[in-house]
C-alpha atoms as a PDB file:
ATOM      1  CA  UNK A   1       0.000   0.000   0.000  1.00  0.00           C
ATOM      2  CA  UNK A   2       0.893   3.637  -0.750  1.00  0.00           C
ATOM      3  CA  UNK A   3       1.171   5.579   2.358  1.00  0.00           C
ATOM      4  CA  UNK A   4      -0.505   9.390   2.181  1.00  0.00           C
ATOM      5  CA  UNK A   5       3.256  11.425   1.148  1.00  0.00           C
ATOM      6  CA  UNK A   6       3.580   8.568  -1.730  1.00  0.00           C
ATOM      7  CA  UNK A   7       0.198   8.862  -2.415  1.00  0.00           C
ATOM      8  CA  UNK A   8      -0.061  12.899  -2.717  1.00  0.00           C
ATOM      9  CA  UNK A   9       3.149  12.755  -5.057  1.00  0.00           C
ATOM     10  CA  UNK A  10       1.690  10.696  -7.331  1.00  0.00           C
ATOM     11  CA  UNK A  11      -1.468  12.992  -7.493  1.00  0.00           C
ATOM     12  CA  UNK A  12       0.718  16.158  -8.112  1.00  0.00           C
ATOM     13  CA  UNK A  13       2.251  14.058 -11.261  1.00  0.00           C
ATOM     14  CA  UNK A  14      -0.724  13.550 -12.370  1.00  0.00           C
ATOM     15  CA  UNK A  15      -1.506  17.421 -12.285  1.00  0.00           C
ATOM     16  CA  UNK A  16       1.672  18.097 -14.056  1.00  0.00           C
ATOM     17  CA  UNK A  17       1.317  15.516 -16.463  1.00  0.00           C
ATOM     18  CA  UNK A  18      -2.492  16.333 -17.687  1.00  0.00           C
ATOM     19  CA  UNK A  19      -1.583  20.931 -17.804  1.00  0.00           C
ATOM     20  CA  UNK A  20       1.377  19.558 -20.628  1.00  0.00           C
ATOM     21  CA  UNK A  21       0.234  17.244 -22.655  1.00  0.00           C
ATOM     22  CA  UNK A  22      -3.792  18.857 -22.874  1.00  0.00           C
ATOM     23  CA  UNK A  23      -2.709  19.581 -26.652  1.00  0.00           C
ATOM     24  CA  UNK A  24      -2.560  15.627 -27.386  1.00  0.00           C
ATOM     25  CA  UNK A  25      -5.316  13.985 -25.034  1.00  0.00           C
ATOM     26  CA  UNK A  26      -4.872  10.120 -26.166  1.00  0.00           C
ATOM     27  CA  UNK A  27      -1.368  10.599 -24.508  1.00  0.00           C
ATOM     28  CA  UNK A  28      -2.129  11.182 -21.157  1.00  0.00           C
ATOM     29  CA  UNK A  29      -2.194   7.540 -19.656  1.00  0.00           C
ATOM     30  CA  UNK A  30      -0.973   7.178 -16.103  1.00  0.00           C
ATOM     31  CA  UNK A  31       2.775   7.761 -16.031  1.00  0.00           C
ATOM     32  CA  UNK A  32       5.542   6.046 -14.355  1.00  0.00           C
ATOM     33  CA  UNK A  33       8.000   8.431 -12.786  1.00  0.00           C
ATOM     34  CA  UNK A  34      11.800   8.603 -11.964  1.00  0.00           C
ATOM     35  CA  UNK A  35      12.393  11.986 -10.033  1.00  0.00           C
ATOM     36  CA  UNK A  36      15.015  14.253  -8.965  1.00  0.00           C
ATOM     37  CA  UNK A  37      13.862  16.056  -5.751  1.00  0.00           C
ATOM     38  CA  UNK A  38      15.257  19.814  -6.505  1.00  0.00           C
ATOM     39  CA  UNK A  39      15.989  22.035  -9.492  1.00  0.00           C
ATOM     40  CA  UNK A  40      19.684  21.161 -11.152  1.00  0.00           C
ATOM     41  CA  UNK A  41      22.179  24.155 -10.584  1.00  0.00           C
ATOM     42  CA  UNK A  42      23.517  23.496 -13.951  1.00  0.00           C
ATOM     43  CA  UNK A  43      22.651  22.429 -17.369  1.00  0.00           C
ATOM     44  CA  UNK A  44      21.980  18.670 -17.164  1.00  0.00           C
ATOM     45  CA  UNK A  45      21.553  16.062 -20.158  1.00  0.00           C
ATOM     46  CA  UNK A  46      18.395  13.488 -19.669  1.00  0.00           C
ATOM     47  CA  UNK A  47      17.600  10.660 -21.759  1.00  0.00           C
ATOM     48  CA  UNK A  48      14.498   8.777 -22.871  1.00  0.00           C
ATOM     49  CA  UNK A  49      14.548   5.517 -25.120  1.00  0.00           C
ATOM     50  CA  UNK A  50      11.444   3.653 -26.202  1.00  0.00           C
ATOM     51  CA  UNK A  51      12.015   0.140 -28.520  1.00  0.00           C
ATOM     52  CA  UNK A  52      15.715   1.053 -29.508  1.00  0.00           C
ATOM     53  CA  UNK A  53      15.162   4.713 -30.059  1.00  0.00           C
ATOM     54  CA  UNK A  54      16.102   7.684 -28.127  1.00  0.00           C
ATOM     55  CA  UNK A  55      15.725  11.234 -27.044  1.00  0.00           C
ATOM     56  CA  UNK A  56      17.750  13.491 -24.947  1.00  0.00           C
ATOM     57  CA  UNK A  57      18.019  16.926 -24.169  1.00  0.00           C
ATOM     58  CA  UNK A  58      19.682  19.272 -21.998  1.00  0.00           C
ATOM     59  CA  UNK A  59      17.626  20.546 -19.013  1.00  0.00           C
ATOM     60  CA  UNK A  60      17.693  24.727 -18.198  1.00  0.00           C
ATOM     61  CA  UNK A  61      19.948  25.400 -14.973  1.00  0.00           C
ATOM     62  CA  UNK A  62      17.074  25.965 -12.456  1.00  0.00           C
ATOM     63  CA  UNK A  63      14.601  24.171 -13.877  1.00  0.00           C
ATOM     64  CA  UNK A  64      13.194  20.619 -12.263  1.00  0.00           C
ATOM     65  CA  UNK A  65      12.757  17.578 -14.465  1.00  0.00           C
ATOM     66  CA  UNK A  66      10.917  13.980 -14.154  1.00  0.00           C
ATOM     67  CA  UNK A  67      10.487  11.055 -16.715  1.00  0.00           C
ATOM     68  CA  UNK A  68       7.478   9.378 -17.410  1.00  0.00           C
ATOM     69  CA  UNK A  69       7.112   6.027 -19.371  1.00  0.00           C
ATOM     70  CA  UNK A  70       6.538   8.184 -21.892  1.00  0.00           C
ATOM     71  CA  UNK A  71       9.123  10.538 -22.646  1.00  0.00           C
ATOM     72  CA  UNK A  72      10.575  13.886 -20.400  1.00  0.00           C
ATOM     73  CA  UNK A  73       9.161  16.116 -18.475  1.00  0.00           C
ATOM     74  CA  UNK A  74      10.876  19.980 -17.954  1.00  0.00           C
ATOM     75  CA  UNK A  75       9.700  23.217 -16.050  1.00  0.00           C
ATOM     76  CA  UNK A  76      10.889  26.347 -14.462  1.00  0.00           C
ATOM     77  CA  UNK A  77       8.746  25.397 -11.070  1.00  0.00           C
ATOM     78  CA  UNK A  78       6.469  22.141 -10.823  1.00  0.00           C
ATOM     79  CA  UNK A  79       3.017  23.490  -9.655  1.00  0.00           C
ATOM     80  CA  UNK A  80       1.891  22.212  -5.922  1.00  0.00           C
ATOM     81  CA  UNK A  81      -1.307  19.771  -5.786  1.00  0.00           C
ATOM     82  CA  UNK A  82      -3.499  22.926  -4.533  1.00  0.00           C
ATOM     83  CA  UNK A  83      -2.962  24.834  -7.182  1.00  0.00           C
ATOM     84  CA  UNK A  84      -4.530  22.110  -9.787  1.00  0.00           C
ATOM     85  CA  UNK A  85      -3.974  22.582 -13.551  1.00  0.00           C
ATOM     86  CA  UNK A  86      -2.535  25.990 -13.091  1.00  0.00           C
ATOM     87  CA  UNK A  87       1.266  26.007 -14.214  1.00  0.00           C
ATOM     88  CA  UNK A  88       3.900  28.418 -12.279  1.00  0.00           C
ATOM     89  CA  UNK A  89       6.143  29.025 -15.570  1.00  0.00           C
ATOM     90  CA  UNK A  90       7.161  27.358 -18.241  1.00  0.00           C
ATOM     91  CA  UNK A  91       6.597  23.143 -18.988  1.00  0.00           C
ATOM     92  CA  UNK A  92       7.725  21.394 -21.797  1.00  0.00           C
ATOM     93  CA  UNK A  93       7.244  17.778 -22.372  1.00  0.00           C
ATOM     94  CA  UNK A  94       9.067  16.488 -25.212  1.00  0.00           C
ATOM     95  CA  UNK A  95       7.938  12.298 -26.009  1.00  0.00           C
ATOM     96  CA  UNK A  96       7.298  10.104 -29.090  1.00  0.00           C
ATOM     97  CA  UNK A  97       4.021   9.047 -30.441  1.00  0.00           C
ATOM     98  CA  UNK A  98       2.908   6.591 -32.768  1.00  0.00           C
ATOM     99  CA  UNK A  99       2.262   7.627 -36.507  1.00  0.00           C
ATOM    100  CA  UNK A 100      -0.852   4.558 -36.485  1.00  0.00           C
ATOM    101  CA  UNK A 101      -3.909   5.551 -37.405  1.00  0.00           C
ATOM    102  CA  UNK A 102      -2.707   8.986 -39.461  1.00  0.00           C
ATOM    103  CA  UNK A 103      -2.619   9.051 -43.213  1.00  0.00           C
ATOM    104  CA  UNK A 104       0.778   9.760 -44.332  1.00  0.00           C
ATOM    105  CA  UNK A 105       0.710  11.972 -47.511  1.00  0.00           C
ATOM    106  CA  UNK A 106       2.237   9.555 -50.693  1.00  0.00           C
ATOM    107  CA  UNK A 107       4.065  12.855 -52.087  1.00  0.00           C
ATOM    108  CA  UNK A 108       7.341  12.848 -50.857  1.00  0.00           C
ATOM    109  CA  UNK A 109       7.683  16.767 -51.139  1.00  0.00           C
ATOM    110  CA  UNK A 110       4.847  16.526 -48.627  1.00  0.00           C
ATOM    111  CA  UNK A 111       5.514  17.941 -45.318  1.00  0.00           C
ATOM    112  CA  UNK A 112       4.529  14.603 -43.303  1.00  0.00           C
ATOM    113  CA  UNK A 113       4.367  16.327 -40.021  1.00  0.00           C
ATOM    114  CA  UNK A 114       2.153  19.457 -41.114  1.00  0.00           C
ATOM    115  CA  UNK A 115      -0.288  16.538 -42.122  1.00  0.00           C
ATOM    116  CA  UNK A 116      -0.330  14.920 -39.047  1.00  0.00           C
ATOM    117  CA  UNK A 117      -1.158  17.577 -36.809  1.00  0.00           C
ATOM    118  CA  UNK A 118      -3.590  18.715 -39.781  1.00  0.00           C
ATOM    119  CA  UNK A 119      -5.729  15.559 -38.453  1.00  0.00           C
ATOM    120  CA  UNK A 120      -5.006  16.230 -35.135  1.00  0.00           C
ATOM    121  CA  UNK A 121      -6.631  19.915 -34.974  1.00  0.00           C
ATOM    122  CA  UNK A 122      -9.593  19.052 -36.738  1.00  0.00           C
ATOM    123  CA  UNK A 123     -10.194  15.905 -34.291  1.00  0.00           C
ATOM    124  CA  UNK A 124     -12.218  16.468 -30.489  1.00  0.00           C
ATOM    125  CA  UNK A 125     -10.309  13.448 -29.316  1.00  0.00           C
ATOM    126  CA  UNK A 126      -7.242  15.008 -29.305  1.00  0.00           C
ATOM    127  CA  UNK A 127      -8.252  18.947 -28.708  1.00  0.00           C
ATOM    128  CA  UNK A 128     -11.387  18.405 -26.782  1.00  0.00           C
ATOM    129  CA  UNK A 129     -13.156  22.387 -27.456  1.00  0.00           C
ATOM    130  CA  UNK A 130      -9.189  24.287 -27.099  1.00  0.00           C
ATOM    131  CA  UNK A 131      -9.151  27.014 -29.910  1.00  0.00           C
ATOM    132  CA  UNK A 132      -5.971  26.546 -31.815  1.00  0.00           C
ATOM    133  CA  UNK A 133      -4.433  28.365 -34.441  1.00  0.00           C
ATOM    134  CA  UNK A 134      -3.739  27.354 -37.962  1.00  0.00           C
ATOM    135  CA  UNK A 135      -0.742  24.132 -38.597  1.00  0.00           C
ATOM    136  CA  UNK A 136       2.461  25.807 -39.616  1.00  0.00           C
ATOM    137  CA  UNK A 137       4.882  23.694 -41.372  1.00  0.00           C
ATOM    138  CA  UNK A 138       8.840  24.015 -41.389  1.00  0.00           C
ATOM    139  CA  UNK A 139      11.871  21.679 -42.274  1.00  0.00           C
ATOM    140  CA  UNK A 140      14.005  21.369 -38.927  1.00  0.00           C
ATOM    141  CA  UNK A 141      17.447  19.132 -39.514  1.00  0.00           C
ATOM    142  CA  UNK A 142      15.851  17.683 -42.514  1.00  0.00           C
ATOM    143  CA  UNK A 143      13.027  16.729 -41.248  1.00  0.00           C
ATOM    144  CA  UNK A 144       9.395  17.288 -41.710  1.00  0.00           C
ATOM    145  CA  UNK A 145       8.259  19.316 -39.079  1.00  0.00           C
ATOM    146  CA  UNK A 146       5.058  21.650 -38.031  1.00  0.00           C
ATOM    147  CA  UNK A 147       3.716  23.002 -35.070  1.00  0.00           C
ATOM    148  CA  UNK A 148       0.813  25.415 -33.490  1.00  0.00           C
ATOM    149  CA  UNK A 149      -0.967  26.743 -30.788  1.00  0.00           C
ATOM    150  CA  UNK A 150      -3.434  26.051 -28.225  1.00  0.00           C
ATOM    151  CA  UNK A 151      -5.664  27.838 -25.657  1.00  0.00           C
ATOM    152  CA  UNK A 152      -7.585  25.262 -23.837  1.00  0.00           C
ATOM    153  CA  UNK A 153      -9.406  28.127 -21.430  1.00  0.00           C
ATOM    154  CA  UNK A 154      -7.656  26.937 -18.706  1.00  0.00           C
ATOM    155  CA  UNK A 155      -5.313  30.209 -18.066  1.00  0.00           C
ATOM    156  CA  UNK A 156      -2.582  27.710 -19.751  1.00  0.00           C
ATOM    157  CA  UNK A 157      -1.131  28.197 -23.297  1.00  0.00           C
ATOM    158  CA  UNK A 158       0.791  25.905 -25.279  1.00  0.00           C
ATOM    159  CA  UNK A 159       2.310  24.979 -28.459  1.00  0.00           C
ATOM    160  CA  UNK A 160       2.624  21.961 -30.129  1.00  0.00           C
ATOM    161  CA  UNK A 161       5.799  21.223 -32.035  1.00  0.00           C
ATOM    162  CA  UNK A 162       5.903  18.074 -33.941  1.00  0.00           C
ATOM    163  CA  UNK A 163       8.345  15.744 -36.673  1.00  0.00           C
ATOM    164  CA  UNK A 164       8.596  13.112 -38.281  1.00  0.00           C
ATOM    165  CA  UNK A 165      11.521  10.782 -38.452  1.00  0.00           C
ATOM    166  CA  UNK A 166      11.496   7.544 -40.897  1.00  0.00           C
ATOM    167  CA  UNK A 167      13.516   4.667 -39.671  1.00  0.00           C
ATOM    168  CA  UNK A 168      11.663   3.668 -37.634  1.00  0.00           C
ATOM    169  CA  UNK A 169       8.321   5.802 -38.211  1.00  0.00           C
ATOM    170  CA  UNK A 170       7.360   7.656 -35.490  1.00  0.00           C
ATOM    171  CA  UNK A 171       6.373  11.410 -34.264  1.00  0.00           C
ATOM    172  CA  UNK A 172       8.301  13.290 -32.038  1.00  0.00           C
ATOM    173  CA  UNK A 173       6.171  15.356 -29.806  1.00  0.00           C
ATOM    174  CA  UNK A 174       7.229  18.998 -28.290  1.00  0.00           C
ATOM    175  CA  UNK A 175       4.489  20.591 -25.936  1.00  0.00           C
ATOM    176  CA  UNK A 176       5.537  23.470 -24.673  1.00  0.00           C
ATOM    177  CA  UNK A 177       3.186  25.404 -22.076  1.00  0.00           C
ATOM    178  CA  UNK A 178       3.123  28.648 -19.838  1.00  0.00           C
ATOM    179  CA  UNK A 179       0.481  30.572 -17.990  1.00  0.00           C
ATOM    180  CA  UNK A 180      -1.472  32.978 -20.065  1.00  0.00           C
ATOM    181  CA  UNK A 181       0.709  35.661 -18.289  1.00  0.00           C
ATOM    182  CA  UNK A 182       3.746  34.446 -19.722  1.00  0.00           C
ATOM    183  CA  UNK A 183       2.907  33.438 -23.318  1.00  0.00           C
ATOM    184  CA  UNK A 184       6.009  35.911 -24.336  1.00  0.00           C
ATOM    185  CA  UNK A 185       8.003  32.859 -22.612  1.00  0.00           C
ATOM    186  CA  UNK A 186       6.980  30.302 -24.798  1.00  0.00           C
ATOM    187  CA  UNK A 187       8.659  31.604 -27.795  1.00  0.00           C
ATOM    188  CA  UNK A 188      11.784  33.105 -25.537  1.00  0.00           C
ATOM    189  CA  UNK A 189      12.816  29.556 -24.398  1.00  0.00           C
ATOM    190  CA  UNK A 190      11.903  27.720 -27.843  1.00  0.00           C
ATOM    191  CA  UNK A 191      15.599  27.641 -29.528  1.00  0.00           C
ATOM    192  CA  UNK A 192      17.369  27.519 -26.220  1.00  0.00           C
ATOM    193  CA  UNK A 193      15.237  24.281 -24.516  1.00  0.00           C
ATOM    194  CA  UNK A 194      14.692  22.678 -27.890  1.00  0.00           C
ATOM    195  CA  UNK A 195      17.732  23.497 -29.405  1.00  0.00           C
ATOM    196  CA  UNK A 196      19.394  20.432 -27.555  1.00  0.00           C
ATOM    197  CA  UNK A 197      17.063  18.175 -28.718  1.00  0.00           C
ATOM    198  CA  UNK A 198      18.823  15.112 -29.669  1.00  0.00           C
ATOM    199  CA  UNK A 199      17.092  12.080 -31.561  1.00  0.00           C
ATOM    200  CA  UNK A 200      19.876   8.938 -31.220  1.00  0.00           C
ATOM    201  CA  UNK A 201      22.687  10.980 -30.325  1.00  0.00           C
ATOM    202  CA  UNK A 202      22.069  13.073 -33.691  1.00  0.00           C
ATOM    203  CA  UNK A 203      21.341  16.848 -32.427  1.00  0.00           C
ATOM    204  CA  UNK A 204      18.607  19.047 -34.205  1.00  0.00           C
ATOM    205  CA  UNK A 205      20.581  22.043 -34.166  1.00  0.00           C
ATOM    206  CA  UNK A 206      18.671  25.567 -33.127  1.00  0.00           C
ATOM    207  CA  UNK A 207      18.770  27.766 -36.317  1.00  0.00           C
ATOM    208  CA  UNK A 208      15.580  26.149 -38.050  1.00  0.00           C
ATOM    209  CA  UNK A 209      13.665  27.375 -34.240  1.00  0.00           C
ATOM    210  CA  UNK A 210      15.532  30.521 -34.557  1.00  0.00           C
ATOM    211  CA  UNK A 211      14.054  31.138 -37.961  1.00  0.00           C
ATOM    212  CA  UNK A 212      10.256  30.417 -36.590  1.00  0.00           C
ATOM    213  CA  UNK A 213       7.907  33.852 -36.315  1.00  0.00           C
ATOM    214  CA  UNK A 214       9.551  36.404 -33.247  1.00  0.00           C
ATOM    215  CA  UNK A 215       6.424  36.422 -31.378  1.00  0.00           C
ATOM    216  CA  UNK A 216       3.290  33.952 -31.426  1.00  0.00           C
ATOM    217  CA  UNK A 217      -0.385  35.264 -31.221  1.00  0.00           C
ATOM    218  CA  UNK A 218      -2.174  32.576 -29.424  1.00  0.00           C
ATOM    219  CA  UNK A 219      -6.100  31.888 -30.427  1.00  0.00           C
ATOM    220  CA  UNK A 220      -8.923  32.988 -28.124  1.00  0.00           C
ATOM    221  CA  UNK A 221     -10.510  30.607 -26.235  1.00  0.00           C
ATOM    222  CA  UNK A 222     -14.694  30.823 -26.411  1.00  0.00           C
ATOM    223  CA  UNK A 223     -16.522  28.610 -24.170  1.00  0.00           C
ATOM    224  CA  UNK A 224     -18.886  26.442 -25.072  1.00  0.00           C
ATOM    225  CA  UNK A 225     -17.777  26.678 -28.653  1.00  0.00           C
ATOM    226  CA  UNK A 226     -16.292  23.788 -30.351  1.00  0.00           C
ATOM    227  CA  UNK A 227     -12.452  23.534 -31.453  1.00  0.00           C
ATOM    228  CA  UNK A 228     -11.781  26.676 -32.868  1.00  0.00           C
ATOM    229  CA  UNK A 229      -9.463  27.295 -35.932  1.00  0.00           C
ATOM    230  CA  UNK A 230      -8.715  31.417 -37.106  1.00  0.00           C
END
């Protein structure tokens, strides 16, 4: 049996784990966790490998990290259990998810990721009623790669950075979230958190982040109204 400290850690995970990865609901299945108990004072390289592939990155000095059996888990300050799905700075969550179930465009000029996420907008099972913004596509370390935004009325804001690598096939997943206060942030830590990324030891590289749109305007959330698309 759990006693009640294991028990209210657990629930806090949970917390953390449903504010980042809102943007992709058929992800959120109860995590296991590996944690470190205090932010790092310096930049730190984690790891997460599923079925012989893996992703790293380097972890902000100051900022706490956890894994999940699903990929890694990154943020200026972990939010308490009282304060529920509100975040208390930045989050990212950076994990791979399966390409089943999408259709793949046959045109190899096609930007494979930009279709992806094209499905995933315009489906309620993944974006429940969040407004998002229109799927913008880009070519990051020669891959396909597309991203956009989400406001799921929650006082939370995220983005949703996704590509596509071949061998085997398989989307890698970036959700990146901040409090509606702190939107600005989002964009600020982009190049420098995912800038690390590394997919099987091969890095990413920054420039093709530093070459995204200076500032983001997120969509506004209407209650009520179904997934909303500018």
């Amino acid at each position: 049996m759990f006693n009640r400290s294991t028990l209210k850690l657990l629930s806090l995970l949970w917390v953390l784990l449903a504010a980042s990865c809102q943007a992709m609901q058929a992800t959120t299945e109860t995590p296991t966790i590996t944690l470190t108990p205090t932010p790092i004072a310096s930049e730190k390289r984690i790891e997460y490998e599923l079925d012989g592939m893996s992703l790293s990155v380097e972890v902000p000095a100051g900022w706490e990290w956890k894994t999940t059996d699903k990929g890694l888990v990154m943020a200026e300050h972990f939010a308490p259990m009282e304060v529920g799905s509100a975040l208390m700075g930045v989050q990212a969550y950076v994990f791979f998810h399966s390409l089943d179930g999408f259709d793949l465009p046959t045109n190899t000029d096609a930007n494979a990721a930009y279709a992806v996420l094209e499905q995933i907008v315009a489906s309620p099972s993944y974006i429940g009623e969040a407004a998002v913004s229109a799927v913008e596509g880009f070519t990051w370390a020669d891959h396909d790669a597309a991203y956009y935004l989400a406001n799921n009325g929650n006082g939370n804001l995220s983005m949703l950075l996704a590509l596509v690598v071949t061998q085997p096939p398989r989307l890698v997943v970036c959700n990146i979230s901040s409090p509606e206060g702190k939107a600005a942030s989002i964009r600020d830590v982009l190049p420098r958190l995912l800038g690390t990324l590394q997919i099987d030891d091969q890095p990413l590289q920054a420039a093709a982040l530093e070459d995204l749109p200076t500032s983001f305007t997120f969509p506004e959330y209407k209650p009520g109204a179904k997934a909303v698309r500018p």
